[in-house]
C-alpha atoms as a PDB file:
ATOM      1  CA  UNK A   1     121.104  96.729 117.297  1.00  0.00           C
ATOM      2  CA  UNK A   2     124.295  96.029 116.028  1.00  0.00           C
ATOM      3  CA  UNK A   3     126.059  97.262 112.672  1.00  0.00           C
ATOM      4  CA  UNK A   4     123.700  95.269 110.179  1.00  0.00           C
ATOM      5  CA  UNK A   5     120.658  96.147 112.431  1.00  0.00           C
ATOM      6  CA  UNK A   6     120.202  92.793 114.228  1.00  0.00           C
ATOM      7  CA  UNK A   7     118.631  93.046 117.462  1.00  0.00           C
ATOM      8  CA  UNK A   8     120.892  91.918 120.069  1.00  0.00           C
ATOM      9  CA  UNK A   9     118.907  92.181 123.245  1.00  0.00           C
ATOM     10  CA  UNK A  10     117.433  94.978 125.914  1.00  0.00           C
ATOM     11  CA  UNK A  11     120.312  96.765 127.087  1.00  0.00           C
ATOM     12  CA  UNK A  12     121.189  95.188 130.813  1.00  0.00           C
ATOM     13  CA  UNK A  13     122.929  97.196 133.858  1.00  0.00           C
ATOM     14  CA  UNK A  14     126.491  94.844 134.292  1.00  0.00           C
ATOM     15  CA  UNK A  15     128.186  97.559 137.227  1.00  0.00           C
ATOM     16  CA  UNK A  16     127.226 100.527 139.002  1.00  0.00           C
ATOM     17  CA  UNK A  17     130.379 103.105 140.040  1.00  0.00           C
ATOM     18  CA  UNK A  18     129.920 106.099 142.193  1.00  0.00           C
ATOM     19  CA  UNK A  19     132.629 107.854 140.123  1.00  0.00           C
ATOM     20  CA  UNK A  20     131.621 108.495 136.491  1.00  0.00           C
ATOM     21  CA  UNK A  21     135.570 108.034 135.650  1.00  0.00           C
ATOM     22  CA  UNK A  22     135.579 104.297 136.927  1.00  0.00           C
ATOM     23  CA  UNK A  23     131.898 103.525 134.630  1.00  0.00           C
ATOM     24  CA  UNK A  24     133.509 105.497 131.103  1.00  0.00           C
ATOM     25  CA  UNK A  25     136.773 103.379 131.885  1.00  0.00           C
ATOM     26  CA  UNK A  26     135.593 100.231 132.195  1.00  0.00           C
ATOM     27  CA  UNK A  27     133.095 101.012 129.316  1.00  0.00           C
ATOM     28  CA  UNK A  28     136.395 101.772 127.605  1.00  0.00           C
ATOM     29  CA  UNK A  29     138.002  97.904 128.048  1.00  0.00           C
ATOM     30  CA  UNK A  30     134.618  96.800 126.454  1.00  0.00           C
ATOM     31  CA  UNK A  31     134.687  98.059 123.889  1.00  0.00           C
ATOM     32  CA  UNK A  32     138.026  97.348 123.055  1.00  0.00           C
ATOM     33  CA  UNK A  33     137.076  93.733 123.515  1.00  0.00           C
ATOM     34  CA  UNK A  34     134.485  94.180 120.465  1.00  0.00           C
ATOM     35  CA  UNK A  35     131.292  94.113 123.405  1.00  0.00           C
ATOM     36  CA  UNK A  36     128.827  97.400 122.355  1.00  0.00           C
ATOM     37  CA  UNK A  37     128.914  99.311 125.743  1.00  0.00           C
ATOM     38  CA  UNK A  38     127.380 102.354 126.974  1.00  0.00           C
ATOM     39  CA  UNK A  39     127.290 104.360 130.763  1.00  0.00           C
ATOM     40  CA  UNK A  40     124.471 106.008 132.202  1.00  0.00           C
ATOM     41  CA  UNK A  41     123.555 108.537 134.571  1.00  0.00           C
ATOM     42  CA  UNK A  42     127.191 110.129 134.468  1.00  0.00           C
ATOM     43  CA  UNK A  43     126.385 113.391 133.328  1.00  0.00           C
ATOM     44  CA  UNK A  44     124.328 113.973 136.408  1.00  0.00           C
ATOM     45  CA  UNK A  45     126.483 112.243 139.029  1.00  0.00           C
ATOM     46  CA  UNK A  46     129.676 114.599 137.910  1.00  0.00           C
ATOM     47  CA  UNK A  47     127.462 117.574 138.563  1.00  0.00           C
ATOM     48  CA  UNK A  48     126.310 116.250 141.709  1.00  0.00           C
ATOM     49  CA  UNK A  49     128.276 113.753 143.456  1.00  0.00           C
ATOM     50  CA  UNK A  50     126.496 113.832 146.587  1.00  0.00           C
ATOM     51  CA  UNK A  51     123.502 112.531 144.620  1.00  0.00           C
ATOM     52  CA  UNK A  52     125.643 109.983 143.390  1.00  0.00           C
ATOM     53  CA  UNK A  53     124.795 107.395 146.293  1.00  0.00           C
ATOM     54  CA  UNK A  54     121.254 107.901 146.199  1.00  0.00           C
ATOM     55  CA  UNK A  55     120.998 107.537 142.334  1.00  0.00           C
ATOM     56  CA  UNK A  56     123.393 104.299 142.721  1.00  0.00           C
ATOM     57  CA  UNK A  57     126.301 105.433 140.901  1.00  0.00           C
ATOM     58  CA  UNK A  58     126.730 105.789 137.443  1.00  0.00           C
ATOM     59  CA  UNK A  59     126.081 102.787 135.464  1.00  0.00           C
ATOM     60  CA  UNK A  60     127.250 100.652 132.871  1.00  0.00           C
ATOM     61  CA  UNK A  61     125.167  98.672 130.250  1.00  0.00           C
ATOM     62  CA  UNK A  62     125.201  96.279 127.499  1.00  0.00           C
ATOM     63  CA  UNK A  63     123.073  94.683 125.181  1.00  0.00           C
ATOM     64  CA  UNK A  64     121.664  91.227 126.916  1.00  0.00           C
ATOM     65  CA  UNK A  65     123.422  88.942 124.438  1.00  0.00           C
ATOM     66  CA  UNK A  66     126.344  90.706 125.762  1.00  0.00           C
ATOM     67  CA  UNK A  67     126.459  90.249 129.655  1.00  0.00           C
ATOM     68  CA  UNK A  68     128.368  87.017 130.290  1.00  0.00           C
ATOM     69  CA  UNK A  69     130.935  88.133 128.230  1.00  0.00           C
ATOM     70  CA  UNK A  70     131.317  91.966 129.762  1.00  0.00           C
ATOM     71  CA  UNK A  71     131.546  90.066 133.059  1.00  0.00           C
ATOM     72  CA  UNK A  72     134.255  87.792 132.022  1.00  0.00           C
ATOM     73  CA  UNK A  73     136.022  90.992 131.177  1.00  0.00           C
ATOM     74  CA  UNK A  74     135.304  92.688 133.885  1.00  0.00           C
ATOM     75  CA  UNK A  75     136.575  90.634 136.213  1.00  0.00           C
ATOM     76  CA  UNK A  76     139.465  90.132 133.520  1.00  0.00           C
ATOM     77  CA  UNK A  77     140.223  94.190 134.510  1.00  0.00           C
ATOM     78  CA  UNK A  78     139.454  93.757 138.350  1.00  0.00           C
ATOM     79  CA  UNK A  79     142.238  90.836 138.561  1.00  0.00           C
ATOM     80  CA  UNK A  80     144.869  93.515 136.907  1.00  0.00           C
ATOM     81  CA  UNK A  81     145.083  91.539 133.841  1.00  0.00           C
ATOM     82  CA  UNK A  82     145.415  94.153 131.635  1.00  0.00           C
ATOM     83  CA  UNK A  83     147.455  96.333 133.674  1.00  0.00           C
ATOM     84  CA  UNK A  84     150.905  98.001 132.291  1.00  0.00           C
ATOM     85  CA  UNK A  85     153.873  97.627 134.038  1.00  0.00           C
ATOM     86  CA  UNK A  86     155.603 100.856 135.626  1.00  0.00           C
ATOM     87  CA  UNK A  87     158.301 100.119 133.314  1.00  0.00           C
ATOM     88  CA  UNK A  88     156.452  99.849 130.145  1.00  0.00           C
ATOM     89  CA  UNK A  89     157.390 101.555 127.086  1.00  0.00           C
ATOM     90  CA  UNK A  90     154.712 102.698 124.466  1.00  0.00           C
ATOM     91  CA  UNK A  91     157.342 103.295 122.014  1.00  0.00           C
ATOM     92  CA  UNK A  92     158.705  99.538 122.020  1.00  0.00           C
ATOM     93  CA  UNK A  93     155.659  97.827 120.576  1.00  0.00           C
END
């Protein structure tokens, strides 16, 4: 449900990581692009990382009204799109 309680669809799986670090980072750039994100499953693959394969990796999930637009972003962050360059300077914005 979203701020005003509207029902915006079962929560869908969008990417599974086998680091935790990679799922709450991408969850991260989704919700900075306004999409209501959530991981999974991270809590017990950082105590455990050799369980992480056979649980599939932490996960990442959004509400189904949601997916097309996480995996526009997504793929957004995988083509370096919102990378920084090495030279970039916080303090100039």
């Amino acid at each position: 449900m979203d701020a005003n309680g509207a029902y915006q669809g079962d929560m869908q799986i969008v990417a599974r990581y086998l680091t935790p670090t990679e799922a709450h980072m991408l969850c991260g750039c989704l919700r900075a692009a306004r999409i209501p994100a959530e991981t999974g499953d991270t809590n017990l693959v950082q105590a455990d990382e050799l369980l992480s394969p056979a649980l599939g990796g932490a996960c990442l999930r959004v509400p189904e009204k949601y997916v097309a637009e996480a995996l526009q972003v997504m793929d957004a962050f995988k083509r370096g799109e919102f990378a920084l360059d090495d030279d970039f300077d916080v303090g100039a914005q």
